[in-house]
C-alpha atoms as a PDB file:
ATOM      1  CA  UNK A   1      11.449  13.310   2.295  1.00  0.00           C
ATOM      2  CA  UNK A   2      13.002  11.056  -0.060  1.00  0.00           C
ATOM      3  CA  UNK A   3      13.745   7.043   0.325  1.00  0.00           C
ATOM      4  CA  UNK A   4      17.279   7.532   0.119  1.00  0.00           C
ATOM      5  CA  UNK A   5      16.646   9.857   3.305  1.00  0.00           C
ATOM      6  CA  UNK A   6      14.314   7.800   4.949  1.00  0.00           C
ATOM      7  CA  UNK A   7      16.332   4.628   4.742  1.00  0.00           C
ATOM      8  CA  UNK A   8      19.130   6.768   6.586  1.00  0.00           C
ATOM      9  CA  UNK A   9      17.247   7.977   9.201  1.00  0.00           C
ATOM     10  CA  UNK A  10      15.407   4.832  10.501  1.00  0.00           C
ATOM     11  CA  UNK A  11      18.565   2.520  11.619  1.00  0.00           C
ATOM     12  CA  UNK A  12      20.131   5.907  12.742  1.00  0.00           C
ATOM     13  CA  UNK A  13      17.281   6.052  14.952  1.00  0.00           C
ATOM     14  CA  UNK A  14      17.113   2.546  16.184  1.00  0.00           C
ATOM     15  CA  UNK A  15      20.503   2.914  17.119  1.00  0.00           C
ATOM     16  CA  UNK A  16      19.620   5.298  19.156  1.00  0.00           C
ATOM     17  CA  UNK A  17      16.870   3.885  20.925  1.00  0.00           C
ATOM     18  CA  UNK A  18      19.006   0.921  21.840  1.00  0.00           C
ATOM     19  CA  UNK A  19      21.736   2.896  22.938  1.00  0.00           C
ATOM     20  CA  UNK A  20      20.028   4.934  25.454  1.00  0.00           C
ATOM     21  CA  UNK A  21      18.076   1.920  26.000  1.00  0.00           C
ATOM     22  CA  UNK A  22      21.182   0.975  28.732  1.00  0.00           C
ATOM     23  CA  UNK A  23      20.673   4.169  30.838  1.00  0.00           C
ATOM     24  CA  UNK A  24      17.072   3.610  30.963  1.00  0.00           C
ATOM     25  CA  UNK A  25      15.412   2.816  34.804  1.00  0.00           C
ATOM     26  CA  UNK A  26      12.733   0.449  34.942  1.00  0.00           C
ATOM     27  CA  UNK A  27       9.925   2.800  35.512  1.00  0.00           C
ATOM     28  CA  UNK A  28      11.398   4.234  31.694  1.00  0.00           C
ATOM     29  CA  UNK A  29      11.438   0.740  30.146  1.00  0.00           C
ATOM     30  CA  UNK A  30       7.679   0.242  32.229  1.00  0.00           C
ATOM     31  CA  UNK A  31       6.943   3.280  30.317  1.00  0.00           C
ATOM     32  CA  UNK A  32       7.965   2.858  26.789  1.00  0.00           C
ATOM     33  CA  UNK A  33       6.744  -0.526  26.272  1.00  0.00           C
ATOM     34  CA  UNK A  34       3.679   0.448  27.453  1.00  0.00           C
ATOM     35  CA  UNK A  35       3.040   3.058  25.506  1.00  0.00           C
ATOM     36  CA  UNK A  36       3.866   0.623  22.593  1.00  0.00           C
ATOM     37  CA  UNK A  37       1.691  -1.396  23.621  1.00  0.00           C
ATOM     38  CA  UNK A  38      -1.033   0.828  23.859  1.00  0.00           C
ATOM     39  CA  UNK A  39      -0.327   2.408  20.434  1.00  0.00           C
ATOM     40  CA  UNK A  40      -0.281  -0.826  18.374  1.00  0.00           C
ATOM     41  CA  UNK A  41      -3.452  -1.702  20.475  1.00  0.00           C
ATOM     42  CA  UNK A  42      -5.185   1.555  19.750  1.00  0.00           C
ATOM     43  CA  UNK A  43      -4.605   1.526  16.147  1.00  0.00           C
ATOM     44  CA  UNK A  44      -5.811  -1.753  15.445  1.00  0.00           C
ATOM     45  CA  UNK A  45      -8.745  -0.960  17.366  1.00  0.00           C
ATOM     46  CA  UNK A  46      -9.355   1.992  15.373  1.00  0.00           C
ATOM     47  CA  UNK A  47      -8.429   1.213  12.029  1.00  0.00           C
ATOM     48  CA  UNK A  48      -5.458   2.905  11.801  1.00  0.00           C
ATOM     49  CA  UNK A  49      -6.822   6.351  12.691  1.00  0.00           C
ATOM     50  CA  UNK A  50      -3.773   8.751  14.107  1.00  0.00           C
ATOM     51  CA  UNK A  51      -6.193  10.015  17.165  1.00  0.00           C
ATOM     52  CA  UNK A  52      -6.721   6.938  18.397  1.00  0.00           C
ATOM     53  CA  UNK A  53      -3.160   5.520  17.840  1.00  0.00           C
ATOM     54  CA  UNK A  54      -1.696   8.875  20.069  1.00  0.00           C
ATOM     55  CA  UNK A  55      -4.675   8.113  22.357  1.00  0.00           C
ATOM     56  CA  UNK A  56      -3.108   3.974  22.972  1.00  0.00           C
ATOM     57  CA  UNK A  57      -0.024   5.441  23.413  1.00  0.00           C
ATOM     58  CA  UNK A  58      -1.007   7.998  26.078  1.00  0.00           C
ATOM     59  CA  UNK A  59      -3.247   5.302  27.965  1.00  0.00           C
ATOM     60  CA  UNK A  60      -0.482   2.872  27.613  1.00  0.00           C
ATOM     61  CA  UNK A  61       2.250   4.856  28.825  1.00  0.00           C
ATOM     62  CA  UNK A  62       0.229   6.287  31.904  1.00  0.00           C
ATOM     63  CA  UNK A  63      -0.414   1.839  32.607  1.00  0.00           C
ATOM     64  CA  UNK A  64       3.370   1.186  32.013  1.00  0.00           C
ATOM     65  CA  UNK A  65       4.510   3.787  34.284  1.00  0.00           C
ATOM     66  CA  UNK A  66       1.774   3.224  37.315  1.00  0.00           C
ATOM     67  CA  UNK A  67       2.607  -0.615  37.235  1.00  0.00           C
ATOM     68  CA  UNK A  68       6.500   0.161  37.580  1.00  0.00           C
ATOM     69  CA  UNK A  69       5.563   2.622  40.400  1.00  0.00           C
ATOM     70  CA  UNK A  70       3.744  -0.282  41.880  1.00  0.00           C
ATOM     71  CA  UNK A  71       6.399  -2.764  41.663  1.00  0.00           C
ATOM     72  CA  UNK A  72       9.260  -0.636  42.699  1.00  0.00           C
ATOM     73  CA  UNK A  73       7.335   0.421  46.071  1.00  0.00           C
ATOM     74  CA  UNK A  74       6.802  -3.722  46.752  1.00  0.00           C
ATOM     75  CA  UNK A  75      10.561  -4.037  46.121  1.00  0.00           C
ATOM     76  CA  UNK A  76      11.119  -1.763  49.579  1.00  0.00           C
ATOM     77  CA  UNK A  77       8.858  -4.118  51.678  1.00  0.00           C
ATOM     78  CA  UNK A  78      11.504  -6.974  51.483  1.00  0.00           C
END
């Protein structure tokens, strides 16, 4: 893939993200950032390896979306 490509393609999908960023619930926002999270954290762990980066992400996202479930069922107590 080519720069001229590349440089297309990344604001094109940034757009994106922060378009359907609006219909997103909390448990998918919960979920996203934490499987940032857990991605940035598991490559810096591992030194940049792609196994445990996808591995961060997984763990993360699994965190994100167990804490939202958590909060949203705490929400119906009040």
């Amino acid at each position: 893939m080519n720069n001229k490509k590349k440089s297309f393609l990344a604001p094109l999908f940034i757009f994106l993200s922060l378009f359907l960023a609006g219909c997103a619930t909390p448990s998918d926002n919960a979920l996203v950032a934490g499987g940032l999270i857990g991605g940035v954290a598991g490559n810096v762990v591992t030194g940049g390896s792609a196994v445990g980066t996808i591995a961060g992400a997984v763990g993360g996202a699994l965190i994100g979306q167990d804490q939202a479930r958590r909060n949203c069922r705490r929400c119906y107590y009040y």
